[in-house]
N, C-alpha and C. Protein backbone atom coordinates (compact mmCIF):
# COMPACT_ATOMS: atom_id res chain seq x y z
N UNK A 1 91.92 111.59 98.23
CA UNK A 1 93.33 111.50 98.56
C UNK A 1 93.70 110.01 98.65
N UNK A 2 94.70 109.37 97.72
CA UNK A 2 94.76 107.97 97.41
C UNK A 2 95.17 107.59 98.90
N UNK A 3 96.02 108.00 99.18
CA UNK A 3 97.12 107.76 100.71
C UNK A 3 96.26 107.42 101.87
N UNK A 4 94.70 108.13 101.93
CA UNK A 4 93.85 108.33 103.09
C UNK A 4 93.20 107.17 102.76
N UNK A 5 92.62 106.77 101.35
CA UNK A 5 91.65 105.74 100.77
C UNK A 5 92.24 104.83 100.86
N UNK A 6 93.63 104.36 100.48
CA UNK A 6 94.33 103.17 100.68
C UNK A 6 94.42 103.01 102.62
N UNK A 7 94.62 103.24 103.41
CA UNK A 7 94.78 103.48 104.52
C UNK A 7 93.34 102.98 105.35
N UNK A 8 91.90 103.50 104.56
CA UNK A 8 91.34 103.56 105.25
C UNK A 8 90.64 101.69 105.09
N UNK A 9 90.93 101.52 103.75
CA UNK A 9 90.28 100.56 103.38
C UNK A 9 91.35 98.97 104.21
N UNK A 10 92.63 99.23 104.26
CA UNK A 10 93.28 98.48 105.25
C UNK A 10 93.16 98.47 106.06
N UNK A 11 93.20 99.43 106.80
CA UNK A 11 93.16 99.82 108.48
C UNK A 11 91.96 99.58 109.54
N UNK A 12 90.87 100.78 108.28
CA UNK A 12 89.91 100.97 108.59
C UNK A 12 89.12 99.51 109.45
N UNK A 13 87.95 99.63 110.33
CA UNK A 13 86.81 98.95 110.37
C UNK A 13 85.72 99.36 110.15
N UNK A 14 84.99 98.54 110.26
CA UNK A 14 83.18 98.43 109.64
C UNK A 14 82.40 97.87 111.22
N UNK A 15 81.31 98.57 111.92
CA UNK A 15 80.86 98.18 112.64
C UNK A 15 79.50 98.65 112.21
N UNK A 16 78.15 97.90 112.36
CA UNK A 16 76.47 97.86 112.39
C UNK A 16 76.56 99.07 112.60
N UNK A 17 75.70 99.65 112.05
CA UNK A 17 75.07 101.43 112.04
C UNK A 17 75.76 101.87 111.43
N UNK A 18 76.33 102.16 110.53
CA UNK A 18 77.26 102.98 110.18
C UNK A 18 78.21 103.65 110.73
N UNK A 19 79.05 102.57 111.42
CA UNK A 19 80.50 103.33 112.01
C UNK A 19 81.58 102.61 111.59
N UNK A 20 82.36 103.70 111.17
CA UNK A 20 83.57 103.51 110.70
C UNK A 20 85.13 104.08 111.58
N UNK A 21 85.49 102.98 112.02
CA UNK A 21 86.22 102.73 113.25
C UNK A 21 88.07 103.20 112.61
N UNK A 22 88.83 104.22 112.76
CA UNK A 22 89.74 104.74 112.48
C UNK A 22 90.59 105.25 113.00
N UNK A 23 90.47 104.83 114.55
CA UNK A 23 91.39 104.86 115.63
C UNK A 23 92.64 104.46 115.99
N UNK A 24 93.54 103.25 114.90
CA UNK A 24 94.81 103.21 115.08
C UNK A 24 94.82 103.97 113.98
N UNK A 25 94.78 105.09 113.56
CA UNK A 25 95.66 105.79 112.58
C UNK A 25 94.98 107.16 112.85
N UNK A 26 93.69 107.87 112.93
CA UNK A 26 93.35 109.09 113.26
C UNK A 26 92.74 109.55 114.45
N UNK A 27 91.84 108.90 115.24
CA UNK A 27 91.47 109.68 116.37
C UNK A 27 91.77 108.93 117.32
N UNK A 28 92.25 107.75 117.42
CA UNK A 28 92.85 107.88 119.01
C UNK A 28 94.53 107.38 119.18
N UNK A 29 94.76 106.43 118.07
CA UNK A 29 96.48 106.51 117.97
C UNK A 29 96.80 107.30 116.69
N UNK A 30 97.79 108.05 116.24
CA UNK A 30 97.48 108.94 115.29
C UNK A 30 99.04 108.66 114.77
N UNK A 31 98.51 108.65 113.18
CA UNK A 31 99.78 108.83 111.98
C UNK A 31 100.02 110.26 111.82
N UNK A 32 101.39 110.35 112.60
CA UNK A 32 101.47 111.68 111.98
C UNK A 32 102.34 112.07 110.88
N UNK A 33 102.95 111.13 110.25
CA UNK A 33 102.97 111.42 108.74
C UNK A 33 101.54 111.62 107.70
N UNK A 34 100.80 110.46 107.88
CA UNK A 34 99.55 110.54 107.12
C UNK A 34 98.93 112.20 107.73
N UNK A 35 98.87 112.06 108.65
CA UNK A 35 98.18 113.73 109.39
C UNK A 35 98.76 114.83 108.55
N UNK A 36 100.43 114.98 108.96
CA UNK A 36 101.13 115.82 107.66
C UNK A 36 100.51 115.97 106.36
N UNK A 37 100.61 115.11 106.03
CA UNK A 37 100.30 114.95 104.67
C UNK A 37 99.24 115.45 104.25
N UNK A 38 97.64 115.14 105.13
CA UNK A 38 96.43 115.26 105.04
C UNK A 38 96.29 117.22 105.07
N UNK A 39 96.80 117.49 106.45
CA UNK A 39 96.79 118.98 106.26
C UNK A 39 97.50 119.57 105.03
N UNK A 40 98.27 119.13 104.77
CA UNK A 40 98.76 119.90 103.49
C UNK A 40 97.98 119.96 102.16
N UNK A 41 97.22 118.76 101.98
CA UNK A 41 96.27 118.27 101.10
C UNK A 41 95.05 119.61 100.98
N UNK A 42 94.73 119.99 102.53
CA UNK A 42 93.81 120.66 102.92
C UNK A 42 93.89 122.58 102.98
N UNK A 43 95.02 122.58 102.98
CA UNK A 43 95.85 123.94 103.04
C UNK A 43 95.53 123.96 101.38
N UNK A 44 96.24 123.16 100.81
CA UNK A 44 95.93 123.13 99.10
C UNK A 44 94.85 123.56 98.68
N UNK A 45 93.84 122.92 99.14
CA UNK A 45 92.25 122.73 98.25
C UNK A 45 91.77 124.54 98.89
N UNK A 46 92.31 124.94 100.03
CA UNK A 46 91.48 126.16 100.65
C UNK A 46 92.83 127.56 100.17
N UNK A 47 93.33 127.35 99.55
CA UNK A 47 94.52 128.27 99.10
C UNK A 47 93.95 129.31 99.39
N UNK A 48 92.85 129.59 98.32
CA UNK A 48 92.36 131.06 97.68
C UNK A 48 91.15 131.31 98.94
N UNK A 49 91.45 131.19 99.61
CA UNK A 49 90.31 131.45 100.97
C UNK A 49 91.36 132.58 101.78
N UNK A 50 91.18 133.61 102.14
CA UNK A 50 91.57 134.07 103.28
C UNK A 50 91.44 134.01 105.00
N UNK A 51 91.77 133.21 105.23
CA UNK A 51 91.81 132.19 106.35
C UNK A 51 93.01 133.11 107.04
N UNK A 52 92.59 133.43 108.55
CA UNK A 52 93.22 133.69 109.63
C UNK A 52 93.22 133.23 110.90
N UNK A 53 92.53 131.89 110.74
CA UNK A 53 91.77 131.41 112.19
C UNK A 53 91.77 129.81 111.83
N UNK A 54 91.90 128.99 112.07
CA UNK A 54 91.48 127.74 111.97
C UNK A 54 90.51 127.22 113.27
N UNK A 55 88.88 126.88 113.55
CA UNK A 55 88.64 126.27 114.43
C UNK A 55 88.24 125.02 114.20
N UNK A 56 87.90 124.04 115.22
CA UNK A 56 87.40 122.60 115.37
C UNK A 56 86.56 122.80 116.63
N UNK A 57 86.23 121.36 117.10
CA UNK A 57 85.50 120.84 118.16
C UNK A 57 86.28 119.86 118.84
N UNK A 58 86.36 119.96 119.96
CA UNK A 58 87.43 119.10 120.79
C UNK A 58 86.58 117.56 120.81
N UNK A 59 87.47 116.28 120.30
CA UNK A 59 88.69 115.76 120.20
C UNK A 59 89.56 115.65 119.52
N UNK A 60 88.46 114.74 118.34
CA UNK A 60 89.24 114.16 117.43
C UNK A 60 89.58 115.29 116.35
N UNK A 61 88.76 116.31 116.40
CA UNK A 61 89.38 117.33 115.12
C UNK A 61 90.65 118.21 115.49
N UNK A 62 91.46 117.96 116.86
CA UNK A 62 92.43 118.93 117.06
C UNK A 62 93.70 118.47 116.21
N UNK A 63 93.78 117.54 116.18
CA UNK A 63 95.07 117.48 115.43
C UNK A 63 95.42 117.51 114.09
N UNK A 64 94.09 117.33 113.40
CA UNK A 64 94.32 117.59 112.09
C UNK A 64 94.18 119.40 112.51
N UNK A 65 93.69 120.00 112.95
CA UNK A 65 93.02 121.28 112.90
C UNK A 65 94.37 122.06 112.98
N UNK A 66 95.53 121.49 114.32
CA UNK A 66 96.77 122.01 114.99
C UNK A 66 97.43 122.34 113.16
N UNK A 67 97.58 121.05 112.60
CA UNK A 67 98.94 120.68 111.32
C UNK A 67 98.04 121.64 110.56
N UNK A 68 96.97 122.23 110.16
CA UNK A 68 96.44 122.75 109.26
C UNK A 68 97.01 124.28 109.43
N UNK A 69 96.11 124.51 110.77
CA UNK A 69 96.95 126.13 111.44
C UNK A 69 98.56 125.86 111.08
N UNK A 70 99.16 125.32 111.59
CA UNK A 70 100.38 125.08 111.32
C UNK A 70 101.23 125.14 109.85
N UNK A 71 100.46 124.36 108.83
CA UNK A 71 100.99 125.78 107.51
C UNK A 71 100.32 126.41 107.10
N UNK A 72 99.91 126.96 107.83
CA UNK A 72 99.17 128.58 107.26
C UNK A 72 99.27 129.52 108.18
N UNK A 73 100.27 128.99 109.38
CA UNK A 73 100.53 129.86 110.46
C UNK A 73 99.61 130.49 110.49
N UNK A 74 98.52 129.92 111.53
CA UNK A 74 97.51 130.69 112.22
C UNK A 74 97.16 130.42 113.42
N UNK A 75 96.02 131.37 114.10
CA UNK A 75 95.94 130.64 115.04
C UNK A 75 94.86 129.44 115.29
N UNK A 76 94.92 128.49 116.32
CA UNK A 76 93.84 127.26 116.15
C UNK A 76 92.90 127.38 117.48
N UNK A 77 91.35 127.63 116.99
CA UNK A 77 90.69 127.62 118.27
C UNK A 77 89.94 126.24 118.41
N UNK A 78 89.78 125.69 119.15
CA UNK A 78 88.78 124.31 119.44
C UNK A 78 87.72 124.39 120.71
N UNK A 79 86.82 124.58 119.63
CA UNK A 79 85.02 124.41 120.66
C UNK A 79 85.38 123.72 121.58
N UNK A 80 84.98 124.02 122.97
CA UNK A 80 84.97 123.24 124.19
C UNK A 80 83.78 122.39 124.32
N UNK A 81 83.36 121.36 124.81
CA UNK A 81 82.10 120.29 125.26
C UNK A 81 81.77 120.16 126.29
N UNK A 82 82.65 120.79 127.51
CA UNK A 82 82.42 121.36 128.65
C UNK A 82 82.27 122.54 128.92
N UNK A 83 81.68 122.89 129.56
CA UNK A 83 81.61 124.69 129.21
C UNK A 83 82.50 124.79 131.13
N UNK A 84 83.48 126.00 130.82
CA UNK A 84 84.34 126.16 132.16
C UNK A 84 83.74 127.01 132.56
N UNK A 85 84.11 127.37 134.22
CA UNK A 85 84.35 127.92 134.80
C UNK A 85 84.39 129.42 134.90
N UNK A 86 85.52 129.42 134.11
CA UNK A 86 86.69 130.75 134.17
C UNK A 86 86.54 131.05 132.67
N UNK A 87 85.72 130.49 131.51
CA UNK A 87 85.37 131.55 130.52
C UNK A 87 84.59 132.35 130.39
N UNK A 88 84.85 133.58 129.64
CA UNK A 88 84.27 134.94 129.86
C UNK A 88 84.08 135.19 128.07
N UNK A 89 83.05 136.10 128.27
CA UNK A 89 82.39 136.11 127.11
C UNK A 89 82.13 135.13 126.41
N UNK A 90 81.49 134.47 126.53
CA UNK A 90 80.72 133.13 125.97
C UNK A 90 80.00 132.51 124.73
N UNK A 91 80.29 132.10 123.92
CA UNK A 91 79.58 131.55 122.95
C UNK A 91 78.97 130.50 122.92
N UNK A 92 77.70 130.00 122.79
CA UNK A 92 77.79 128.66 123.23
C UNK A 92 76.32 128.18 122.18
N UNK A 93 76.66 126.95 121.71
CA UNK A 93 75.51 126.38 120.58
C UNK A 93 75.25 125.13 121.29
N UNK A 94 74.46 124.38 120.89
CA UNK A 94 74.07 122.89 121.13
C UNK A 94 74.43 121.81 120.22
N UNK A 95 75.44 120.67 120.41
CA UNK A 95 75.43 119.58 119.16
C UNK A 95 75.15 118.09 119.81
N UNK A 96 74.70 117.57 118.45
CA UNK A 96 75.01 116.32 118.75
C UNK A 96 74.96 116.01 118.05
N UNK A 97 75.40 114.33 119.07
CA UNK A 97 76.99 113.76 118.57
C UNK A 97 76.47 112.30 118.01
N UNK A 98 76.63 112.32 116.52
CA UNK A 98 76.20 110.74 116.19
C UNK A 98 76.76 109.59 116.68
N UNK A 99 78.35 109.65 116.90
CA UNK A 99 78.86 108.66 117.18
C UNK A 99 78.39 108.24 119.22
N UNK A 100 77.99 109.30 120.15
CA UNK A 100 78.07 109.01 121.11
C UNK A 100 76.64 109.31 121.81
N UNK A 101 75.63 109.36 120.85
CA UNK A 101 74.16 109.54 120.53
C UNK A 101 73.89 110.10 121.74
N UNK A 102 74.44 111.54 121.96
CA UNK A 102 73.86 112.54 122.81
C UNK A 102 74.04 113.92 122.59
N UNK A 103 73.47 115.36 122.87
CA UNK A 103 73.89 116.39 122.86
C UNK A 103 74.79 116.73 123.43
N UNK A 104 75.58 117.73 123.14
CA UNK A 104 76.42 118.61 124.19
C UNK A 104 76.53 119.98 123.73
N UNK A 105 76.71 120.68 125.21
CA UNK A 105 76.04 122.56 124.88
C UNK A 105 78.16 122.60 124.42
N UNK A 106 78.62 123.11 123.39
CA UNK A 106 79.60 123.61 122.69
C UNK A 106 79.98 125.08 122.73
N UNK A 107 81.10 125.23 123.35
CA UNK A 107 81.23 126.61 123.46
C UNK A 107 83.20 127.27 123.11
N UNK A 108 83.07 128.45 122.74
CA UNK A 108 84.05 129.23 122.83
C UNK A 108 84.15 130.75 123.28
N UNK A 109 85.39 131.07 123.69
CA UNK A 109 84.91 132.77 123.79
C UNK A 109 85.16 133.11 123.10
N UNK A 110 84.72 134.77 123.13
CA UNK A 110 84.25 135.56 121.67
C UNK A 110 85.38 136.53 121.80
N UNK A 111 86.40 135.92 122.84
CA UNK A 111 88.42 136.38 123.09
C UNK A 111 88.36 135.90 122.21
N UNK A 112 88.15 134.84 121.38
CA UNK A 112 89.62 134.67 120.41
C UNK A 112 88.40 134.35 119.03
N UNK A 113 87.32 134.87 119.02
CA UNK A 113 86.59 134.75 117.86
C UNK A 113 85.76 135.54 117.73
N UNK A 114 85.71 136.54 116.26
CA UNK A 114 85.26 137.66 116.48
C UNK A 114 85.25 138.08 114.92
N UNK A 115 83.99 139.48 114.56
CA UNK A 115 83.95 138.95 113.15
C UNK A 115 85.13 139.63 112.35
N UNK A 116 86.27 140.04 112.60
CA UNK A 116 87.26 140.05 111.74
C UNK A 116 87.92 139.01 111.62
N UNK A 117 87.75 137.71 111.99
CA UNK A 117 87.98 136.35 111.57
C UNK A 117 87.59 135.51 110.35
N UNK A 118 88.03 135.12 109.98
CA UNK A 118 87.79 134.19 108.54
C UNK A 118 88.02 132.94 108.75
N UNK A 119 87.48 132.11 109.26
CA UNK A 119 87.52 130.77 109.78
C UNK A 119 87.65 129.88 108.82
N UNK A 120 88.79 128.59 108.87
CA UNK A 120 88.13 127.37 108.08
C UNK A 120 88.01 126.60 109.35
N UNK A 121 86.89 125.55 109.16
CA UNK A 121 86.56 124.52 110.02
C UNK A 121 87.04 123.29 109.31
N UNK A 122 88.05 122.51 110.58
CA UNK A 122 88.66 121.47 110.08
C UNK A 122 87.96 120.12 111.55
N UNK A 123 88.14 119.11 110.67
CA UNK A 123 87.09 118.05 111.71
C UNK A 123 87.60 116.86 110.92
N UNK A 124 87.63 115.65 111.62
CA UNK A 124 88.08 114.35 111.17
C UNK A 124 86.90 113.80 110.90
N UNK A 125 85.47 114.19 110.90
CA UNK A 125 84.48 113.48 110.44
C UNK A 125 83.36 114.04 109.91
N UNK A 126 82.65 113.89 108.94
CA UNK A 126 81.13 114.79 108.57
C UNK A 126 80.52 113.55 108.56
N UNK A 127 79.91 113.56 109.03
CA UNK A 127 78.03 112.66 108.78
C UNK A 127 77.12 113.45 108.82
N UNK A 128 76.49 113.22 109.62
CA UNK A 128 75.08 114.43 109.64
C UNK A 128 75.35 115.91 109.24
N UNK A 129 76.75 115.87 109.63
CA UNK A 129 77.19 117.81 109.96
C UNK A 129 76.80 118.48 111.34
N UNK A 130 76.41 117.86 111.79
CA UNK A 130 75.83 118.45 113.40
C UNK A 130 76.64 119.51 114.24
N UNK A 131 78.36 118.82 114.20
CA UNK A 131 79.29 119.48 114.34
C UNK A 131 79.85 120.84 113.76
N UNK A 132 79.40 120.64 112.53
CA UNK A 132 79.87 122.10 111.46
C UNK A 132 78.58 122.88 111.66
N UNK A 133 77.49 122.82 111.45
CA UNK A 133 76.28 123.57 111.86
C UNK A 133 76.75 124.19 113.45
N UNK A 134 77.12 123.46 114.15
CA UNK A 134 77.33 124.26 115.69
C UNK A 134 78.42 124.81 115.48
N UNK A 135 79.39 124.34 114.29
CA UNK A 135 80.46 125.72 114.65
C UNK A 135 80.17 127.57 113.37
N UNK A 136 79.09 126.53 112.31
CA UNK A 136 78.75 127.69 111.68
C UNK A 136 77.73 129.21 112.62
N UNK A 137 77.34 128.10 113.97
CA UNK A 137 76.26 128.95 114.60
C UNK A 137 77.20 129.55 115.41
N UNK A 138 78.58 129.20 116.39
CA UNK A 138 79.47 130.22 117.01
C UNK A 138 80.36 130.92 116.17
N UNK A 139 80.38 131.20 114.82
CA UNK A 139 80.92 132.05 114.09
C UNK A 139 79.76 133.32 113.94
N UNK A 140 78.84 132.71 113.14
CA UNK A 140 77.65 133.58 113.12
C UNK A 140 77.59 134.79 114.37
N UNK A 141 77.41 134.17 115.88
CA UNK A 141 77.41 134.63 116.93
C UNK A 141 78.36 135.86 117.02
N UNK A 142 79.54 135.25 116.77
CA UNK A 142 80.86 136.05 116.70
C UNK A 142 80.92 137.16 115.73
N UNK A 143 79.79 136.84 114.67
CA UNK A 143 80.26 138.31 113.34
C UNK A 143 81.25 137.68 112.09
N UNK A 144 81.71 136.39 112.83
CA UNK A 144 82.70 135.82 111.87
C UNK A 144 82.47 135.42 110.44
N UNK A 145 83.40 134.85 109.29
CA UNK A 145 82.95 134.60 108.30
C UNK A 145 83.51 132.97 108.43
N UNK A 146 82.94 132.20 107.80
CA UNK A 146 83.07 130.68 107.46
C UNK A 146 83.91 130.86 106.25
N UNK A 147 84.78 130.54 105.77
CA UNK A 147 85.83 130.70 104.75
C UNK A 147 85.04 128.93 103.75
N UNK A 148 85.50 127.90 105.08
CA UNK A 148 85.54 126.62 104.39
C UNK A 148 85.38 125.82 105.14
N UNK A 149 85.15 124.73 104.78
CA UNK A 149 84.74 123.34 105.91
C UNK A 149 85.72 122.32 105.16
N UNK A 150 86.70 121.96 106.28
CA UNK A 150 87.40 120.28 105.55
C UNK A 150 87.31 119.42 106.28
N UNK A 151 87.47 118.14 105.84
CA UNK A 151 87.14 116.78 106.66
C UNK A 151 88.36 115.70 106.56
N UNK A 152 88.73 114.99 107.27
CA UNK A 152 89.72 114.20 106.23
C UNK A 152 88.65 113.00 106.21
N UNK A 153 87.80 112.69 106.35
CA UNK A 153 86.44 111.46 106.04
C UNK A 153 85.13 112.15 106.20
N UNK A 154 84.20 111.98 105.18
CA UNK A 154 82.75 111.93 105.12
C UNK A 154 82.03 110.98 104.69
N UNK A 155 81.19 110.72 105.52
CA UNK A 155 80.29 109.29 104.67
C UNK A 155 79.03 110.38 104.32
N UNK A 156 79.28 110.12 102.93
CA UNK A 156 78.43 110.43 102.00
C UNK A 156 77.00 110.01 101.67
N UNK A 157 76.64 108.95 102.46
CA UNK A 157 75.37 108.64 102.44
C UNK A 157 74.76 109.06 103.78
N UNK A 158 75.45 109.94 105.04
CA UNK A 158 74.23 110.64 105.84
C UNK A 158 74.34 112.03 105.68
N UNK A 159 74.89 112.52 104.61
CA UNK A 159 73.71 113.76 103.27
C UNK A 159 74.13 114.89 104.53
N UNK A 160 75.26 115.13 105.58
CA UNK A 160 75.51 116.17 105.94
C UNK A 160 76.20 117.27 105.13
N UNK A 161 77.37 116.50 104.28
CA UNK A 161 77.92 117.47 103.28
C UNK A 161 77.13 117.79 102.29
N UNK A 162 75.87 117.35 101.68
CA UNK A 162 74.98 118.18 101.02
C UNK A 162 74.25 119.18 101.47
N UNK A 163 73.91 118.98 102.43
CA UNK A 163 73.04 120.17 103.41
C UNK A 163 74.37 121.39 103.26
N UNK A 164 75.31 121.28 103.52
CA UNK A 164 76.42 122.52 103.85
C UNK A 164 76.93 122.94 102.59
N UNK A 165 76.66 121.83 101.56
CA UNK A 165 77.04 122.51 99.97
C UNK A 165 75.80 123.13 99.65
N UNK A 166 74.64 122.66 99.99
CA UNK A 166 73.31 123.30 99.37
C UNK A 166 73.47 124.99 100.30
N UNK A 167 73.84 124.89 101.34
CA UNK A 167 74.18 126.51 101.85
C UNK A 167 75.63 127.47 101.38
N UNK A 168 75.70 126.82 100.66
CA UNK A 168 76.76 127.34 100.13
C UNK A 168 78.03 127.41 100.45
N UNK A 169 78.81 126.26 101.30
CA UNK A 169 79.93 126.65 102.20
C UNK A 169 81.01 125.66 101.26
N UNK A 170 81.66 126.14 101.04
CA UNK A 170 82.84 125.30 100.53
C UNK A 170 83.49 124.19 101.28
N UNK A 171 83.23 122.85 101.06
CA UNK A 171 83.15 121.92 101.86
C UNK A 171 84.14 120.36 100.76
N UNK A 172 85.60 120.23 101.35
CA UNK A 172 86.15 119.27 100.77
C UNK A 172 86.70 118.19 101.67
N UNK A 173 86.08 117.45 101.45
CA UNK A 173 86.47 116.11 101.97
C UNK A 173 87.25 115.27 101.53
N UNK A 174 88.53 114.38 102.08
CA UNK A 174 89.56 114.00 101.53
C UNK A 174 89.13 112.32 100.89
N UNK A 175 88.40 111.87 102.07
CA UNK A 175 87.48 110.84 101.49
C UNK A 175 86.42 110.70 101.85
N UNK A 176 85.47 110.43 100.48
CA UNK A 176 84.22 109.95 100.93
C UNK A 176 83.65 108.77 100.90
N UNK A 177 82.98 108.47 102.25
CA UNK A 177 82.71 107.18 102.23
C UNK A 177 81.22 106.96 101.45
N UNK A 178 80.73 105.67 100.42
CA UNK A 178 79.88 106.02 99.66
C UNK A 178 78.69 105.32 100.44
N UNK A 179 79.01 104.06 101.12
CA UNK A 179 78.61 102.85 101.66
C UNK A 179 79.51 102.16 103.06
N UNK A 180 78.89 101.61 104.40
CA UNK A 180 79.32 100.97 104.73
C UNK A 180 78.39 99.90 105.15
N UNK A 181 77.18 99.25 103.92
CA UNK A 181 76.71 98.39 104.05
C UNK A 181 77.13 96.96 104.03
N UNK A 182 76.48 96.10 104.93
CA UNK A 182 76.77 94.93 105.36
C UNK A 182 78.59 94.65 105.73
N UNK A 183 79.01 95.71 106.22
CA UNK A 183 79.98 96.00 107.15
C UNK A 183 81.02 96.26 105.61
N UNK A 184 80.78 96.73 104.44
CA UNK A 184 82.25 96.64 103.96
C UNK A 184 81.91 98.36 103.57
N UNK A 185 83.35 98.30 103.77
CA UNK A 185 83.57 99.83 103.55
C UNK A 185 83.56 99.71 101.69
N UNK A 186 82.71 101.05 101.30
CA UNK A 186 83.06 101.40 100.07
C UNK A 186 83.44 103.01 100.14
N UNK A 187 84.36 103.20 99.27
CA UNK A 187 84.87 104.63 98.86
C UNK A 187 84.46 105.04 97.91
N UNK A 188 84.03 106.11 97.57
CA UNK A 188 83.71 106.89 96.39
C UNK A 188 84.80 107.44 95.55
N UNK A 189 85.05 107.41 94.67
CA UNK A 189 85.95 107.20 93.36
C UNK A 189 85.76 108.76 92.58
């Protein structure tokens, strides 16, 4: 998506380890024209999917996840990282988290996910996939079906979106990052 690639390569930063810093425009101050735009991009590529559910993982994937549900009028569930209180019937997987190099037990109830659901999983980031594996494992749980996985960024060199294409999940990413060696961002073309 030219709009996301031009954007990211301005905006974007480059920090040691492979992090790619995208916080005045997606996860912590947010364009919501570019966001618009991005879900629609994403609604596009998953047309022919029968999708009745959109979930994520709470933070940064709610708002792309919200605009996605939002034209396809559905509803939007987002994995919790705290597990509450007051939820009942429980789903709950283990992830972790590259960017904040720790686990967390991930959960939803099996109220609002269940296997007459057709899920796409929407997330502002793939690297490892750690995140999509824990939400492919509370669908599983649920009976549910995985429709699709979208991203609006993947860096393509920590080989999470191959692992989830080699299982067969329909997995489109709006950009992929190819490289962010010696701090410069490269995009894949």
């Amino acid at each position: 998506m030219k709009i996301l690639k031009e954007r990211i390569l301005s905006d974007g930063r480059c920090f040691p380890g492979g992090i790619l810093k995208v916080d005045n425009f997606i996860n912590h101050q947010m364009d919501p024209v570019l966001m618009r735009e991005m879900a629609k991009e994403l609604v596009k590529r998953f047309s022919s999917h029968p999708i009745n559910k959109v979930i994520t993982i709470e933070a940064s994937g709610i708002a792309p996840a919200i605009m996605v549900g939002d034209y396809l009028n559905v509803p939007v569930l987002f994995a919790k990282k705290k597990v509450p209180s007051t939820m009942e019937n429980m789903l709950v997987t283990e992830v972790y988290s590259f960017t904040k190099e720790r686990s967390y037990t991930v959960c939803v109830s099996g109220d609002y996910l269940s296997k007459e659901d057709h899920v796409l999983f929407i997330d502002d980031f793939l690297a490892n996939g750690n995140a999509a594996i824990g939400i492919l494992d509370l669908v599983q749980q649920a009976g549910g079906t995985v429709e699709g996985m979208g991203f609006l960024i993947e860096k393509g060199f920590q080989h999470g979106g191959d692992e989830l294409r080699k299982r067969g999940i329909h997995v489109e990413s709006l950009a992929i990052i190819e490289s962010l060696d010696n701090c410069t961002i490269k995009i894949r073309e």
